[in-house]
N, C-alpha and C. Protein backbone atom coordinates (compact mmCIF):
# COMPACT_ATOMS: atom_id res chain seq x y z
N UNK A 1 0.85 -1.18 0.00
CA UNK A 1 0.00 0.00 0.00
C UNK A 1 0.89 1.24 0.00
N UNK A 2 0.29 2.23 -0.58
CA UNK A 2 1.43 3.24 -1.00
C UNK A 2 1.16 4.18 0.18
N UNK A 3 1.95 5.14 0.84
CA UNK A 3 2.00 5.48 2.40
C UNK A 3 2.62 6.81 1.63
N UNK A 4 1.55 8.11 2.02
CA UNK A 4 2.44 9.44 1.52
C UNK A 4 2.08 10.39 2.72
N UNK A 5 3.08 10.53 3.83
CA UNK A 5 3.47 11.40 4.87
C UNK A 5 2.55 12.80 4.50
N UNK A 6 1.68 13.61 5.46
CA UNK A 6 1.22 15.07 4.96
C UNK A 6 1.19 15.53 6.26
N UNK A 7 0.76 16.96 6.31
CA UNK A 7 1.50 17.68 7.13
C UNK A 7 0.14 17.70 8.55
N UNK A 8 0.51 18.09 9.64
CA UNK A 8 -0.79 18.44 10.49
C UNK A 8 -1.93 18.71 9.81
N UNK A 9 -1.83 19.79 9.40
CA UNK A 9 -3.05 21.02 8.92
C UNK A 9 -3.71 20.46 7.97
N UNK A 10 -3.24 19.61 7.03
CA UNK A 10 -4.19 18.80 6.00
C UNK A 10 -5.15 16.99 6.96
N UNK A 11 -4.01 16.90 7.41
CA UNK A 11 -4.77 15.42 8.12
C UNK A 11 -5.52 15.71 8.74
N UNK A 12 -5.59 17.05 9.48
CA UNK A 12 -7.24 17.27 10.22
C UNK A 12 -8.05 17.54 9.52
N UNK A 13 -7.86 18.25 8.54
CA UNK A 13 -9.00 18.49 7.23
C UNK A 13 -9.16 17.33 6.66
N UNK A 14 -8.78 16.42 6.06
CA UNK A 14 -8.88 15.18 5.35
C UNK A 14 -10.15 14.78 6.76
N UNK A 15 -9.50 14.61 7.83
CA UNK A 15 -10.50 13.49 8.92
C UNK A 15 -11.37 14.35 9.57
N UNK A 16 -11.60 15.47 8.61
CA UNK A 16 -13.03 16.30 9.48
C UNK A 16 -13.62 16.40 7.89
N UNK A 17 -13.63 15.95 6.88
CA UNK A 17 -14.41 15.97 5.60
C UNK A 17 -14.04 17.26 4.90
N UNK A 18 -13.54 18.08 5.68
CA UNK A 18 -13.31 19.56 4.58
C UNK A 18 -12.53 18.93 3.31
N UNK A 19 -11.54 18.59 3.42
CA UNK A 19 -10.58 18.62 2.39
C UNK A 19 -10.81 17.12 1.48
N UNK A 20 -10.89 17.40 0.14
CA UNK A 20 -11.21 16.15 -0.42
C UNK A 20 -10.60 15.83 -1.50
N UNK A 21 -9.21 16.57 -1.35
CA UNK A 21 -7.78 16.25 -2.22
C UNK A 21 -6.90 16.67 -1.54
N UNK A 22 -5.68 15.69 -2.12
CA UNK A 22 -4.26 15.73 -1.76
C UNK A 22 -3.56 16.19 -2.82
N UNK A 23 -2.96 16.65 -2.61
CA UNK A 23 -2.23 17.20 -3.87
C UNK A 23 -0.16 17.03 -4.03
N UNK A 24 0.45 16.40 -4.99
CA UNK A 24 1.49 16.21 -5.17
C UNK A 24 2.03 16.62 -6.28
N UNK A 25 3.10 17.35 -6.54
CA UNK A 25 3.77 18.07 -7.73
C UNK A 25 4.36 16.81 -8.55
N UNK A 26 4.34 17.19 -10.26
CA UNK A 26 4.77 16.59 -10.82
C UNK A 26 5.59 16.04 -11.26
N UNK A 27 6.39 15.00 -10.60
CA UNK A 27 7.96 14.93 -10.27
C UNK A 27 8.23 13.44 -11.03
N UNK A 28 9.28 12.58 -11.61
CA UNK A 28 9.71 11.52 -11.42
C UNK A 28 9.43 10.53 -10.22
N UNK A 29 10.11 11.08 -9.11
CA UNK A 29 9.86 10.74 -8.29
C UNK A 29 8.23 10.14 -7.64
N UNK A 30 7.35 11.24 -7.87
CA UNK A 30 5.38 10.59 -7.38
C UNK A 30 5.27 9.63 -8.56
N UNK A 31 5.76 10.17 -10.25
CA UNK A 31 5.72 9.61 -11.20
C UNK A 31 5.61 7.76 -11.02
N UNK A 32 6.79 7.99 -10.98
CA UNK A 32 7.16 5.89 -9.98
C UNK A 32 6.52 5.66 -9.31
N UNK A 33 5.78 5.75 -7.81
CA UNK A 33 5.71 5.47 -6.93
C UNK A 33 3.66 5.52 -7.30
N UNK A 34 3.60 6.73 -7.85
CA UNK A 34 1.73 6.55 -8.43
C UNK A 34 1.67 5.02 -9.79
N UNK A 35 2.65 5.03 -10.13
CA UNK A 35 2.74 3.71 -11.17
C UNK A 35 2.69 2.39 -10.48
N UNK A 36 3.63 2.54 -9.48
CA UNK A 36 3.60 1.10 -9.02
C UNK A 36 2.24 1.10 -8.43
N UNK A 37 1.50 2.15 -7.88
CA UNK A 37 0.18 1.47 -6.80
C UNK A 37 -1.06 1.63 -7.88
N UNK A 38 -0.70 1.75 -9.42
CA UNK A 38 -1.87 1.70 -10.15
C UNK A 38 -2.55 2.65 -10.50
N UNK A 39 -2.09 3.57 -10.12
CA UNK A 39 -2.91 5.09 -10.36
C UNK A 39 -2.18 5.73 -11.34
N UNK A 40 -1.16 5.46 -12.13
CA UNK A 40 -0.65 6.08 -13.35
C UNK A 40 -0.38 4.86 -14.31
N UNK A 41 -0.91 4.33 -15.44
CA UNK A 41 -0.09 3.70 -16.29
C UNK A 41 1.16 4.03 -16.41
N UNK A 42 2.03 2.77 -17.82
CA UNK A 42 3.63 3.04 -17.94
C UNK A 42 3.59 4.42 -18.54
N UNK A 43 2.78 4.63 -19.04
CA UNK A 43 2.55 5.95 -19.81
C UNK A 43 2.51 7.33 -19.15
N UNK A 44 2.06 7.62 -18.05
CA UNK A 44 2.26 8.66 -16.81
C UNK A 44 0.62 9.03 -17.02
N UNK A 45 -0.31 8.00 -17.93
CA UNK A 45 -1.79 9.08 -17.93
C UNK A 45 -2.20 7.94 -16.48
N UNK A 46 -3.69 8.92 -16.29
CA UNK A 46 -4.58 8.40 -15.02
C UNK A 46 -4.78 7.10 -15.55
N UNK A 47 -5.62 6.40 -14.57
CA UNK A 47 -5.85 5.09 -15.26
C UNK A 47 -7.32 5.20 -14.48
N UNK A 48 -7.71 6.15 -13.71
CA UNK A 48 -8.96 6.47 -13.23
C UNK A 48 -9.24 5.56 -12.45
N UNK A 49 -9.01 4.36 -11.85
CA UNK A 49 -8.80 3.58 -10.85
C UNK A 49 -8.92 3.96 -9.36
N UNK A 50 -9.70 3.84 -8.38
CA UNK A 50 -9.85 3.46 -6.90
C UNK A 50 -8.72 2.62 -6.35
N UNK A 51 -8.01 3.52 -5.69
CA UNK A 51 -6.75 2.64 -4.79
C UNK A 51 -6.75 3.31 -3.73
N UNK A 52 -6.50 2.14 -2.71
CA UNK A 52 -6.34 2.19 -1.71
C UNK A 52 -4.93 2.99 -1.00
N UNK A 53 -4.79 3.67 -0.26
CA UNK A 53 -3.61 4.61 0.01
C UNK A 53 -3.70 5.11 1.37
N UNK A 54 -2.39 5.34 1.98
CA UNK A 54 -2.41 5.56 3.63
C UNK A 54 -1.92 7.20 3.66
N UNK A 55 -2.49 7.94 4.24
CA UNK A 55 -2.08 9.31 4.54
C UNK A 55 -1.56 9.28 6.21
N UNK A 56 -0.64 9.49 6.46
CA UNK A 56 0.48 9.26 7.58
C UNK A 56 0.70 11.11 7.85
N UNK A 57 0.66 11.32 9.34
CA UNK A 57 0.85 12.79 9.93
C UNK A 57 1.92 12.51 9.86
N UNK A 58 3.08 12.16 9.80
CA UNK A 58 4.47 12.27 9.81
C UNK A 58 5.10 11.29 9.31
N UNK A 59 6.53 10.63 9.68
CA UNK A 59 7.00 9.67 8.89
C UNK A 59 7.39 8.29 9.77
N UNK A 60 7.12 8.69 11.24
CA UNK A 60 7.44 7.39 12.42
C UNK A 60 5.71 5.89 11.47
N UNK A 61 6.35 4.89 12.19
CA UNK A 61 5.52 4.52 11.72
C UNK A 61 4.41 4.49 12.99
N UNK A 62 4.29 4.69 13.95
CA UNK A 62 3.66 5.52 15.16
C UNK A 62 2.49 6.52 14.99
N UNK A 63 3.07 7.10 13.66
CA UNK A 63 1.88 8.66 13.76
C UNK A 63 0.39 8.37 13.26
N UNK A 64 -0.18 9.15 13.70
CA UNK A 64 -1.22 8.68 12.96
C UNK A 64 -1.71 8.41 11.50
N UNK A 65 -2.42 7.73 10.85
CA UNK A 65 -2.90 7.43 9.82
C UNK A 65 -3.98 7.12 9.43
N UNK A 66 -4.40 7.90 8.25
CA UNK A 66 -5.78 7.89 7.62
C UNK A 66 -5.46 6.56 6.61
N UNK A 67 -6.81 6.07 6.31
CA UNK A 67 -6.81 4.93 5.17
C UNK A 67 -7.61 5.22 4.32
N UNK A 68 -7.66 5.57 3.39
CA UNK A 68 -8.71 6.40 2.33
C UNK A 68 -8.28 5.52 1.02
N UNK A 69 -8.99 5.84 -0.07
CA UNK A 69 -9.44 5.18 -1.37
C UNK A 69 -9.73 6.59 -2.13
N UNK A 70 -8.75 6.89 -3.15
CA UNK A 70 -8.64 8.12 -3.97
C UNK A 70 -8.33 7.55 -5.21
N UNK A 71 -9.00 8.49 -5.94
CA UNK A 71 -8.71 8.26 -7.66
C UNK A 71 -7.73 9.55 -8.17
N UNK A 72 -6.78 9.27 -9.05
CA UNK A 72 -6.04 10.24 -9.72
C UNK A 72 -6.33 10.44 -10.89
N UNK A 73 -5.84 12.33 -10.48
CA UNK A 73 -6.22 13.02 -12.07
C UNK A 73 -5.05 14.02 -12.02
N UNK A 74 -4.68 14.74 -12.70
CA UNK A 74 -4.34 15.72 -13.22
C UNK A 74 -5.06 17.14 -13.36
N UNK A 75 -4.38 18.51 -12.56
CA UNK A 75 -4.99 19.28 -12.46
C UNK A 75 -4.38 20.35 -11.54
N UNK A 76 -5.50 21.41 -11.64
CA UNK A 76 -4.56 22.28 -10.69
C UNK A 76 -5.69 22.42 -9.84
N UNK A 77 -5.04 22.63 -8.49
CA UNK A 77 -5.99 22.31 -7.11
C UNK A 77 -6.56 23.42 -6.39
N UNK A 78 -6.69 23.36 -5.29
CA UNK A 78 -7.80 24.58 -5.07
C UNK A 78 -6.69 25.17 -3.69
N UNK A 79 -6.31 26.19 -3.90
CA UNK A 79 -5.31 26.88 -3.09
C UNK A 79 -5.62 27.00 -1.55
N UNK A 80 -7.12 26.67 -0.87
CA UNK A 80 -7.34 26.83 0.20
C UNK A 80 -6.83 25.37 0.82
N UNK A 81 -6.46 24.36 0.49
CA UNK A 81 -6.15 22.88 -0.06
C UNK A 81 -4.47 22.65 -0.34
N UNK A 82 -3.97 23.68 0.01
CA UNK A 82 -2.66 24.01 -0.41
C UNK A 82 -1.84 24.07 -1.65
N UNK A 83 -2.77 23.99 -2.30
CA UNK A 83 -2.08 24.53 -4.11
C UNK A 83 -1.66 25.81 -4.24
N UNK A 84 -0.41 25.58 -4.81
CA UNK A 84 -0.09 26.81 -5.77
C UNK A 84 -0.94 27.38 -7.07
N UNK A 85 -1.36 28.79 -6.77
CA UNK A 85 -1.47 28.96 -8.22
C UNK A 85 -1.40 28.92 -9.54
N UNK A 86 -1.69 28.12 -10.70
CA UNK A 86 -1.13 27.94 -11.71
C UNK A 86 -0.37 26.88 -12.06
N UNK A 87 0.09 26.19 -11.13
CA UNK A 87 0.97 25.13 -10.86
C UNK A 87 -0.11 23.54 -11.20
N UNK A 88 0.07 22.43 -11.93
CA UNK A 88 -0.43 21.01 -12.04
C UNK A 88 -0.03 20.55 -11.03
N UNK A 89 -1.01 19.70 -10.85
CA UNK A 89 -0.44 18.57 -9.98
C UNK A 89 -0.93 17.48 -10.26
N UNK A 90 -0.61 16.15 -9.46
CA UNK A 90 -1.13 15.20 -9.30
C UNK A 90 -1.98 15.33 -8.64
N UNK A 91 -3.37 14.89 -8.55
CA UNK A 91 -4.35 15.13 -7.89
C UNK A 91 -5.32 14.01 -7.06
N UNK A 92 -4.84 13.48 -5.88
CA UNK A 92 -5.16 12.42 -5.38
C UNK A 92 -7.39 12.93 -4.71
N UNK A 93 -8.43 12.61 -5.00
CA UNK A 93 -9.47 13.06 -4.75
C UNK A 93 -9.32 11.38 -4.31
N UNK A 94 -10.12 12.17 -2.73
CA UNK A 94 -10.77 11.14 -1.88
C UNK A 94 -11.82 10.79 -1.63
N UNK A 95 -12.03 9.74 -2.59
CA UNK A 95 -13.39 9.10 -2.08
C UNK A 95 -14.03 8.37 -1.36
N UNK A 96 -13.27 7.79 -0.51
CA UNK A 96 -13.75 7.52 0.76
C UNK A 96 -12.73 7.21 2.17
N UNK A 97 -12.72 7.40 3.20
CA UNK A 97 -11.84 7.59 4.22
C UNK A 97 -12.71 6.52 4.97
N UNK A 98 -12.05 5.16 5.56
CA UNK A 98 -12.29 4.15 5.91
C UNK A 98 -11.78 3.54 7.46
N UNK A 99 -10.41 3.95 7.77
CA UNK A 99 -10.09 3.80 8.64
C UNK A 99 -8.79 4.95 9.61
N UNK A 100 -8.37 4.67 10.99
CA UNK A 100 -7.99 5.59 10.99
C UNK A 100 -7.42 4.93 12.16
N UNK A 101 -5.24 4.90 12.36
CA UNK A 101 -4.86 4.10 13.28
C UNK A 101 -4.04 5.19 14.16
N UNK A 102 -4.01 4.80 15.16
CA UNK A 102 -2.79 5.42 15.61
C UNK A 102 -1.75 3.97 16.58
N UNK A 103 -0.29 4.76 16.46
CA UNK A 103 0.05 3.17 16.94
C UNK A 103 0.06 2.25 16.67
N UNK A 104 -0.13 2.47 15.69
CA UNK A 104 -0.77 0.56 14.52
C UNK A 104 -1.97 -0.13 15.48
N UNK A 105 -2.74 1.21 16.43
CA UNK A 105 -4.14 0.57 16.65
C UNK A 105 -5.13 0.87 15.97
N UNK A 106 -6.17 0.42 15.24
CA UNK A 106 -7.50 0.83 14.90
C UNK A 106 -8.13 1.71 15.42
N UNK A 107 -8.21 3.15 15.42
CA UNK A 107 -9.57 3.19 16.36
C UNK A 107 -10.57 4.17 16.11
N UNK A 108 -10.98 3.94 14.60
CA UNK A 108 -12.38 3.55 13.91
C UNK A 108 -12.21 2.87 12.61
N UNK A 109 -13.23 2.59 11.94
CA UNK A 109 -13.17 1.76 10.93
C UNK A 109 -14.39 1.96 10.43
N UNK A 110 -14.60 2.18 8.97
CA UNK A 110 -16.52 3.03 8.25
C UNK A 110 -16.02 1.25 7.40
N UNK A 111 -17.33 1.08 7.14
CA UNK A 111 -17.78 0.01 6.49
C UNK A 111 -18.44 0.86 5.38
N UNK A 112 -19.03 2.16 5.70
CA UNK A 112 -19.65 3.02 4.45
C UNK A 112 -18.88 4.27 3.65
N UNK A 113 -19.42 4.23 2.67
CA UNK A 113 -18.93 5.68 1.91
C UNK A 113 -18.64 6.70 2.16
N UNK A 114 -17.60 7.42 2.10
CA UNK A 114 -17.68 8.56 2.55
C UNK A 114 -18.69 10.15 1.89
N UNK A 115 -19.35 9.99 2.91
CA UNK A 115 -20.49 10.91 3.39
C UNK A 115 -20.96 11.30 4.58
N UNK A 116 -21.30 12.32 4.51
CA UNK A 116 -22.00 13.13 5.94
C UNK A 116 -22.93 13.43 6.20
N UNK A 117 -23.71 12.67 7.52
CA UNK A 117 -25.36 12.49 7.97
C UNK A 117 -24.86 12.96 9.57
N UNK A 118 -26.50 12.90 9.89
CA UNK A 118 -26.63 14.06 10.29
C UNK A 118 -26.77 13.61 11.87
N UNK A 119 -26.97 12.18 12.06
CA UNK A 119 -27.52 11.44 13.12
C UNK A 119 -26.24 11.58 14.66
N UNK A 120 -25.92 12.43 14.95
CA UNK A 120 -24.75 12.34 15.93
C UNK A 120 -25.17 12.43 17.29
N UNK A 121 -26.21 11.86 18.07
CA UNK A 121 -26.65 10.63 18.91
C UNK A 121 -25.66 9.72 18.97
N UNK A 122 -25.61 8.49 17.82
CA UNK A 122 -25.00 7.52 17.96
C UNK A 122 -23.61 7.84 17.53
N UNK A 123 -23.33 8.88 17.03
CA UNK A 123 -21.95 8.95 17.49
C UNK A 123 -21.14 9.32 18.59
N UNK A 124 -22.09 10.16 19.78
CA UNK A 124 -21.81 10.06 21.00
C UNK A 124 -21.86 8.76 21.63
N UNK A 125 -22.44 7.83 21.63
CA UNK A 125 -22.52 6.23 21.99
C UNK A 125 -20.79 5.75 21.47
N UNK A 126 -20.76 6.02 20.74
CA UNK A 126 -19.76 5.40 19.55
C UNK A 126 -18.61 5.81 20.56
N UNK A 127 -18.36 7.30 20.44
CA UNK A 127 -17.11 7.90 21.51
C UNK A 127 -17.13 7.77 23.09
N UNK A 128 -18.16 7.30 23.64
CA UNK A 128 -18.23 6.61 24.90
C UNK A 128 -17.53 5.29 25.10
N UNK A 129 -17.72 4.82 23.79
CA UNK A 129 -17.03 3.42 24.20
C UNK A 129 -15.56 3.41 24.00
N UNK A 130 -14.69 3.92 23.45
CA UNK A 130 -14.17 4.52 23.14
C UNK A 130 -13.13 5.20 24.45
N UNK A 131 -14.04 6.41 25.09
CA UNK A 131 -13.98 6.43 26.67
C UNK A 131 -13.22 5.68 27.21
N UNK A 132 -13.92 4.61 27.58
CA UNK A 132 -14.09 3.15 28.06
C UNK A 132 -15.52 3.33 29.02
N UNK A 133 -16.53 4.18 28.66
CA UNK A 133 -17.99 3.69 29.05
C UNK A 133 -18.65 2.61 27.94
N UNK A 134 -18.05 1.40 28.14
CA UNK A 134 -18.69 0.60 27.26
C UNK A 134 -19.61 -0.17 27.22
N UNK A 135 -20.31 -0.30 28.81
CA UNK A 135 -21.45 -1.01 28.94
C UNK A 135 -22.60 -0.80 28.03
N UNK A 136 -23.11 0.21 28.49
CA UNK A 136 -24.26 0.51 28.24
C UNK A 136 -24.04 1.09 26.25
N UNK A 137 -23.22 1.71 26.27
CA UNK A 137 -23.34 1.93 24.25
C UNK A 137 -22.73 0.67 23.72
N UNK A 138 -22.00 -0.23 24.30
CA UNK A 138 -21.34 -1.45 23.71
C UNK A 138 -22.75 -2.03 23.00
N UNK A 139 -23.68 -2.40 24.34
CA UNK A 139 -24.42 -3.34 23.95
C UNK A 139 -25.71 -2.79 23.18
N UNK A 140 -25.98 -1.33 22.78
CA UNK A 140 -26.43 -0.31 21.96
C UNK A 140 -26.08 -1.17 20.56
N UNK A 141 -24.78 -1.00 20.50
CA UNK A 141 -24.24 -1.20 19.32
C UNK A 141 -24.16 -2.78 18.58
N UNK A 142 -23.89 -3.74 19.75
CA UNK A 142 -24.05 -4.81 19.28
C UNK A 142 -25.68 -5.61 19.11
N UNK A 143 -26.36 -4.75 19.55
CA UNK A 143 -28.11 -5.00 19.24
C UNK A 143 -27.79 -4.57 18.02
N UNK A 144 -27.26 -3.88 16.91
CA UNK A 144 -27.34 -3.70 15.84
C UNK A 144 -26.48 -3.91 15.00
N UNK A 145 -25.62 -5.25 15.68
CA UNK A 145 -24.56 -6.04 14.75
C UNK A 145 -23.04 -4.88 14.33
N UNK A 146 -23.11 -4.47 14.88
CA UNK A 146 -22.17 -3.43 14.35
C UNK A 146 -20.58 -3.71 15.07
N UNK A 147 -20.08 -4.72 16.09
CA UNK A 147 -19.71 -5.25 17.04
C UNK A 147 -18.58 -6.49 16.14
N UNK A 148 -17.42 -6.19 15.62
CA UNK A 148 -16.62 -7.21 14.62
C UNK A 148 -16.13 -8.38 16.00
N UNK A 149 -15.95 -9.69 15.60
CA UNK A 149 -15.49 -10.52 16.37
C UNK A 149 -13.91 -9.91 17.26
N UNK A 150 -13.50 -9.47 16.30
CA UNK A 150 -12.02 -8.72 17.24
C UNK A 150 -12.26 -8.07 18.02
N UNK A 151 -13.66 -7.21 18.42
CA UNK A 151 -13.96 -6.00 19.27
C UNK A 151 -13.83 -4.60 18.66
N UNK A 152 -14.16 -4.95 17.20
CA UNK A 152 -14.39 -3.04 16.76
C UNK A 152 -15.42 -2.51 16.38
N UNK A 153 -15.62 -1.68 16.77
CA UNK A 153 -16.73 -0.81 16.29
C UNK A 153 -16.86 -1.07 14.91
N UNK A 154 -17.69 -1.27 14.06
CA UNK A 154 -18.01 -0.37 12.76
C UNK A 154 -18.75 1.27 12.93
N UNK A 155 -18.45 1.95 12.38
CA UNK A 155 -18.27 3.22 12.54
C UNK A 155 -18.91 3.91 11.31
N UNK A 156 -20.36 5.03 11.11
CA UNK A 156 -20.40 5.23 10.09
C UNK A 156 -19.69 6.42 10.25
N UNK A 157 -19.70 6.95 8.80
CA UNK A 157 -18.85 8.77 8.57
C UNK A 157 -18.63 9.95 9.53
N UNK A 158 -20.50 9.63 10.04
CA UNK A 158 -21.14 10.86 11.09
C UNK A 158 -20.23 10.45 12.09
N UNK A 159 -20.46 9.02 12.49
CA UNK A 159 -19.79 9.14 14.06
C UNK A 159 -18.31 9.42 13.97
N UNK A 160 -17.49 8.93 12.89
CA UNK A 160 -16.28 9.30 12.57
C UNK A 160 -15.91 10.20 12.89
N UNK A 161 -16.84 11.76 12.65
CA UNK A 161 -16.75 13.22 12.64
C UNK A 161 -16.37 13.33 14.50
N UNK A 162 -17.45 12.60 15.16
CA UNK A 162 -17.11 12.94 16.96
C UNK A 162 -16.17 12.38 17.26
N UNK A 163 -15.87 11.30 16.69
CA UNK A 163 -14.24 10.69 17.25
C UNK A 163 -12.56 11.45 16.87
N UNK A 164 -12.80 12.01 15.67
CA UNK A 164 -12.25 12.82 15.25
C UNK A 164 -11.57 13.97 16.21
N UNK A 165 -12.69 14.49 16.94
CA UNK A 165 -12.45 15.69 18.21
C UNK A 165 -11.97 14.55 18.99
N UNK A 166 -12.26 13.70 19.57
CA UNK A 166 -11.97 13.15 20.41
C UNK A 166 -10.47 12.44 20.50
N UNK A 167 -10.30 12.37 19.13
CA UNK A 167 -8.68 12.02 18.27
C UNK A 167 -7.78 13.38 19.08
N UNK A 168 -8.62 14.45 18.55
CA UNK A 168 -7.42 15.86 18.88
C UNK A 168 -7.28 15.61 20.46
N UNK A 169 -8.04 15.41 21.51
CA UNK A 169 -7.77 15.16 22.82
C UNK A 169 -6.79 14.30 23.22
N UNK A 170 -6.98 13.05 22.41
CA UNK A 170 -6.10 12.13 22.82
C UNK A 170 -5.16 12.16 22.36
N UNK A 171 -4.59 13.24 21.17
CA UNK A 171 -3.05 13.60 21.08
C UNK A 171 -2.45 14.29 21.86
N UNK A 172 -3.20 15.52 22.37
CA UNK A 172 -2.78 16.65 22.91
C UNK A 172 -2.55 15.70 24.02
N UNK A 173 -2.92 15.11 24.71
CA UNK A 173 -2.92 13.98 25.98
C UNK A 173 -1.35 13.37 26.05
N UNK A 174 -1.38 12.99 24.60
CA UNK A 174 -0.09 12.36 24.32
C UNK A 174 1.14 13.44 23.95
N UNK A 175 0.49 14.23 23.62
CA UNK A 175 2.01 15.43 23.62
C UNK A 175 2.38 15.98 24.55
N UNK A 176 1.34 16.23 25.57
CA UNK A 176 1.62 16.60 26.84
C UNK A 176 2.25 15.28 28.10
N UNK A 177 1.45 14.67 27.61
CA UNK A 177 3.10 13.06 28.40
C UNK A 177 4.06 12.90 27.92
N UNK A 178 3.75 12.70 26.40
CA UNK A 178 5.47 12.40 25.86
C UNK A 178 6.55 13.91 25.52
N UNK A 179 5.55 15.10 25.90
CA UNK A 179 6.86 15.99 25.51
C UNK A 179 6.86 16.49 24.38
N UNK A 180 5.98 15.69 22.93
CA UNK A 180 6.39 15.88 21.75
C UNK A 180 5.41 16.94 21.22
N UNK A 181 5.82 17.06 19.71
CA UNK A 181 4.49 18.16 19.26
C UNK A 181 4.08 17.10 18.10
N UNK A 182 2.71 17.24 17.39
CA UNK A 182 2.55 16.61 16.48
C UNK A 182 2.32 17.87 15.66
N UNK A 183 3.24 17.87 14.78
CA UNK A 183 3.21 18.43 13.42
C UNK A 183 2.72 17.70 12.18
């Protein structure tokens, strides 16, 4: 799976739905590396293809990571998104954001598309357990099969969105024990 490091300020946008491209300059270098994972023929055109791809806050293999499914195009990107003016790029558009580790732990996982509803009830249930109040939303959740034999949540988009905040807590948690900053 192809793993491309991005900076703070985009990985919170990517995992709060604002941002719904990545963007990479047109180099040799992405050239290779979009070929081998299928998203460029030998030829350097799109091949319009759904691949799977890891967006990593930094480069430990520790940091956090998004798991998303983006198609490539060619184009110039939208500057609030961090494009240059005038400038092509490779244009990674995300169509769906699926999982999300830190630590090489899981901790959510969408079985659905990426989209945004409106129901965030059960995504407070969702971030309770989470907590570790898991009695009472555990068994919420497993009345509705949602409960994987390993012990994970399935997670739709919406609830994604409250765990998300709840993500920024539990870094700041962790930067403030370990000392570090997450950039």
């Amino acid at each position: 799976m192809l793993v491309l490091p991005i900076k703070k300020k985009w990985f919170d946008l990517i995992l709060h739905r604002i941002k719904k491209e990545e963007y990479r300059e047109i180099k040799p270098y992405y050239t290779k590396r979009f070929q081998n994972a299928g998203l460029l023929d030998a030829d350097g055109m799109t091949t319009n293809q759904e691949v799977d791809i890891a967006l990593r806050n930094g480069y430990s293999a520790n940091d956090p990571m998004l798991h998303v499914r983006v198609v490539m195009k060619r184009g110039y990107g939208v500057e609030e998104w961090g494009a240059e003016s005038g400038v092509e790029y490779y244009c990674l558009e995300i169509v769906r954001v699926y999982k999300l580790t830190v630590n090489g732990q899981i901790l959510w996982q969408s079985s659905r598309p990426y989209r945004l509803c409106g129901e965030m009830d059960r995504a407070e249930r969702a971030a309770k357990i989470l907590r570790g109040k898991r009695k009472r939303a555990l068994g919420a959740l497993e009345d509705q099969n949602r409960v994987t034999k390993d012990g994970l949540v399935m997670l739709r988009d919406d609830e994604a969105l409250t765990l998300s905040k709840w993500l920024k807590e539990l870094l700041k948690e962790r930067e403030v024990r370990d000392g570090e900053r997450w950039e």
